[in-house]
Protein backbone atom coordinates (compact mmCIF):
# COMPACT_ATOMS: atom_id res chain seq x y z
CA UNK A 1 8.66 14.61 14.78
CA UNK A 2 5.49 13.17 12.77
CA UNK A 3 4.74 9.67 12.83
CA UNK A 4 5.45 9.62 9.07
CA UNK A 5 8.85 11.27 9.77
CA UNK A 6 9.47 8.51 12.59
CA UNK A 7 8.70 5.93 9.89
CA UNK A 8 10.82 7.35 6.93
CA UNK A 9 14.02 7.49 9.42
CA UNK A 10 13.02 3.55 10.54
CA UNK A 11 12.90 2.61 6.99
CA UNK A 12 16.02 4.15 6.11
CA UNK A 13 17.65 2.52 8.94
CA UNK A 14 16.84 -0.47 8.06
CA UNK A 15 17.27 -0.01 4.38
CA UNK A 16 21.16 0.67 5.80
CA UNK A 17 20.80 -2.21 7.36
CA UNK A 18 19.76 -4.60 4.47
CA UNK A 19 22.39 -3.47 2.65
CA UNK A 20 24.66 -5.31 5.05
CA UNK A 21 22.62 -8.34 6.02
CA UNK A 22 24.32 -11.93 4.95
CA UNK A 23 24.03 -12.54 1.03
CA UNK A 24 21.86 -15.13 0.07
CA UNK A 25 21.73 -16.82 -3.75
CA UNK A 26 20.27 -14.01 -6.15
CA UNK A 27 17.85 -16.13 -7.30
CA UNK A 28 16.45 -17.44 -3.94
CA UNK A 29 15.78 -13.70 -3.63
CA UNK A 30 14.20 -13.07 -6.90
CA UNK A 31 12.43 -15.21 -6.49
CA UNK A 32 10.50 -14.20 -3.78
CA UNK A 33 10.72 -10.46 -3.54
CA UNK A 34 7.85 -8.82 -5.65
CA UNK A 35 7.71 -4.65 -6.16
CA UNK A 36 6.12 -1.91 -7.16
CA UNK A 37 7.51 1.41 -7.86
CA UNK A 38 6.76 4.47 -5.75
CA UNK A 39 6.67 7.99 -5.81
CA UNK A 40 7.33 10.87 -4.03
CA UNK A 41 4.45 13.68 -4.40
CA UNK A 42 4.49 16.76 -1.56
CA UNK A 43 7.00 14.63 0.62
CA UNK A 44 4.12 11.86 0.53
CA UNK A 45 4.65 8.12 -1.02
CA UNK A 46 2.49 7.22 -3.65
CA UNK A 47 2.05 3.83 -5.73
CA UNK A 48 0.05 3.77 -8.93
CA UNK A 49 -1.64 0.30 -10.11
CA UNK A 50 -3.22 -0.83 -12.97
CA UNK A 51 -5.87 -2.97 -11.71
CA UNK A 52 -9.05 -5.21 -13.22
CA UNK A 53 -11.42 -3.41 -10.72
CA UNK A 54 -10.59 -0.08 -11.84
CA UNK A 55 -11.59 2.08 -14.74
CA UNK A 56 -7.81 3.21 -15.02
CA UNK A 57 -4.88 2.73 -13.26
CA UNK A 58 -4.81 4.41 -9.41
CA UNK A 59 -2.62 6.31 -7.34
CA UNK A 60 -2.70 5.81 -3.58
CA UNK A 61 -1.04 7.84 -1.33
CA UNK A 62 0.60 4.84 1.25
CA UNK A 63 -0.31 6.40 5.13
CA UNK A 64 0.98 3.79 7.55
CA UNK A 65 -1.23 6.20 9.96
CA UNK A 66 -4.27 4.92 8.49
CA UNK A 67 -6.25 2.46 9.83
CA UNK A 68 -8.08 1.62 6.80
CA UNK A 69 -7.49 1.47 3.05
CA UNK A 70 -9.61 3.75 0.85
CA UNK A 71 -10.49 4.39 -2.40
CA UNK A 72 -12.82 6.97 -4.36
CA UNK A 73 -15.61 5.10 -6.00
CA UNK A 74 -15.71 6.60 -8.97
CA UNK A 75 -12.64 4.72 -10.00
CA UNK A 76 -13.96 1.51 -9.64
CA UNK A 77 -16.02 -0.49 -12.17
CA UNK A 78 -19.77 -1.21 -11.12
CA UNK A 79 -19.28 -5.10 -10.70
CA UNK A 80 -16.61 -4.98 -7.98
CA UNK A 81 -18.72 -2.66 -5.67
CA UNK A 82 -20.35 -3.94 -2.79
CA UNK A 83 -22.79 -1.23 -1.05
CA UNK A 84 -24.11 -3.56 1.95
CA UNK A 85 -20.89 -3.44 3.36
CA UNK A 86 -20.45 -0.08 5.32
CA UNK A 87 -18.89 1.87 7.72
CA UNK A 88 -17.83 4.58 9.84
CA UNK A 89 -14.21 6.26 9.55
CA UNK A 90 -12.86 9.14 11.39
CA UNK A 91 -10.29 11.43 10.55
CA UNK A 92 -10.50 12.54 6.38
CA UNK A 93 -10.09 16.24 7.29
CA UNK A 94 -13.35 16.08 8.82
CA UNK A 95 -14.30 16.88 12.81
CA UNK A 96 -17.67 14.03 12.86
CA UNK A 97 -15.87 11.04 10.32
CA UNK A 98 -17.59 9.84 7.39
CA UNK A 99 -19.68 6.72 6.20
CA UNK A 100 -18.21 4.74 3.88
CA UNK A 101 -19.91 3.83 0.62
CA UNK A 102 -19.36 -0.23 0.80
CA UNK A 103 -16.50 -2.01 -0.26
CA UNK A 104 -14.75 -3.54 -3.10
CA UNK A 105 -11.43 -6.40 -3.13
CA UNK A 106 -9.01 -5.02 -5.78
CA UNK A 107 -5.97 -7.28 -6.59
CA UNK A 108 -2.61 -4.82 -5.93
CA UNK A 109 -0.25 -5.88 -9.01
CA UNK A 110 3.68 -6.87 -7.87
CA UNK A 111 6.04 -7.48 -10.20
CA UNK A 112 9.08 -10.09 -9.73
CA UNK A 113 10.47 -12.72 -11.19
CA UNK A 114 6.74 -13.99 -11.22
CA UNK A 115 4.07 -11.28 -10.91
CA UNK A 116 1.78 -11.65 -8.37
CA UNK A 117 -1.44 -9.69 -6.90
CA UNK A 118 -2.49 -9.10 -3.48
CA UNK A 119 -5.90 -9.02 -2.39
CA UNK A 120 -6.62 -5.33 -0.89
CA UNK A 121 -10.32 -4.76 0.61
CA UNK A 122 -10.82 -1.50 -0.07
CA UNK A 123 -13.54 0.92 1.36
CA UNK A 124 -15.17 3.28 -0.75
CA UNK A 125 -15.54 6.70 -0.52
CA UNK A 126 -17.04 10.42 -2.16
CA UNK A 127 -14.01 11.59 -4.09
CA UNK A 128 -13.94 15.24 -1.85
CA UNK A 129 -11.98 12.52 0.64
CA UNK A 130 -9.52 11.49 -1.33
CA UNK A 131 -7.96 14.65 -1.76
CA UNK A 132 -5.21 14.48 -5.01
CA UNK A 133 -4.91 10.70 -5.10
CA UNK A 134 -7.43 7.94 -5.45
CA UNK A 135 -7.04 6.56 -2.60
CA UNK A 136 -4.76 6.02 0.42
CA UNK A 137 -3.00 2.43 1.05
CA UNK A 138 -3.74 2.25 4.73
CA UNK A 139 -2.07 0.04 7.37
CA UNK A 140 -4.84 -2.29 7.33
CA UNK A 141 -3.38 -3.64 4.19
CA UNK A 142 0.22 -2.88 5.02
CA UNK A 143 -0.05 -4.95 7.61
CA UNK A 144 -1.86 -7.96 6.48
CA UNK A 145 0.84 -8.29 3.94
CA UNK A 146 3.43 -7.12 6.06
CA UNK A 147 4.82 -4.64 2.98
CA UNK A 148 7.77 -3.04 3.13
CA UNK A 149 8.12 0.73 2.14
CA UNK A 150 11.37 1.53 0.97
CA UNK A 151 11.87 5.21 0.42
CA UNK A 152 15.51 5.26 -0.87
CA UNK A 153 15.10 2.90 -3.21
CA UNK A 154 11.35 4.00 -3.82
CA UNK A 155 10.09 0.92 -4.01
CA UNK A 156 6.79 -0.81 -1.93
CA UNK A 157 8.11 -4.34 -1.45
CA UNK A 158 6.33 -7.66 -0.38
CA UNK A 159 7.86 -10.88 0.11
CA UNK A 160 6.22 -14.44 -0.55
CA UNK A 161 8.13 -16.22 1.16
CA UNK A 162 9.30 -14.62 4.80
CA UNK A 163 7.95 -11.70 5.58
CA UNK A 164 7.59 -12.24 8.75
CA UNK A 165 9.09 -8.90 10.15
CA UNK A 166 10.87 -5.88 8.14
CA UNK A 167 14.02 -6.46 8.31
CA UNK A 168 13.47 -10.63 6.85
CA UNK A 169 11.83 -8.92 4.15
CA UNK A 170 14.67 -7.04 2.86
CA UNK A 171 17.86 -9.44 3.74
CA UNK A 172 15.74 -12.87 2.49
């Protein structure tokens, strides 16, 4: 079993889960729960945003197996790129790693009953890396903002208010 297998089953679980977790008031949880759709390309989960840093809206492939968020920079506008900032990454399909191009901080849109963005610092990249998508939404950022992927419900999910583990973040 994959490590992206292993985490589809654990989210499923505890999207089962949620489902019977005490009710709070529907608006308390509106209120504080913020989403954005996903989709489901070659068994892979993929988010598209419309951002102010990018020349058009981007698709990310989400890899909780990835230790770093990346993006290819010829999506991004000109002012939002930072090329002092650099570094090494392994893995990309390649045997030696890469060098990263710099780095640019693109606000992540979530919609709610107020929209909100997220702050994502994103490492750039040659496009050859980025395969079909844009970019991938590593678990640098996944982390950080402790978001929730929810496959059945296809929906990448971060809470304002408690998200202080996975399960909080769906029953709260």
């Amino acid at each position: 079993m994959t490590p992206f297998t292993m985490l589809v089953v654990a989210l499923e679980i505890v999207s089962v889960k949620a489902g019977s977790c005490g009710s709070s008031s529907g608006s308390e949880k509106k209120k504080n729960i913020h989403t954005t759709d996903i989709i489901i390309e070659n068994n892979l989960p993929c988010a598209i945003f419309d951002t102010n840093a990018t020349i058009r809206p981007i698709k990310l492939m989400i890899d909780t197996g990835s230790t770093m968020t990346i993006v290819a920079s010829d999506v991004l506008k000109k002012g939002v790129i930072n090329t002092r900032d650099r570094t090494s990454y392994g893995g990309l399909g390649t045997s030696t790693g890469i060098n990263t191009l710099g780095v640019a901080w693109v606000a992540l849109p979530f919609t709610g009953e107020v929209n909100v963005t997220i702050d994502a610092r994103m490492n750039l990249v040659d496009r050859k890396f980025t395969h079909e998508w844009d970019g991938i939404l590593g678990a640098d950022v996944m982390l950080h903002y402790r978001l929730v992927l929810d496959i059945p419900t296809q929906k990448l999910i971060y809470n304002t208010k408690n998200n202080s583990n996975l399960l909080n973040a769906l029953c709260k």
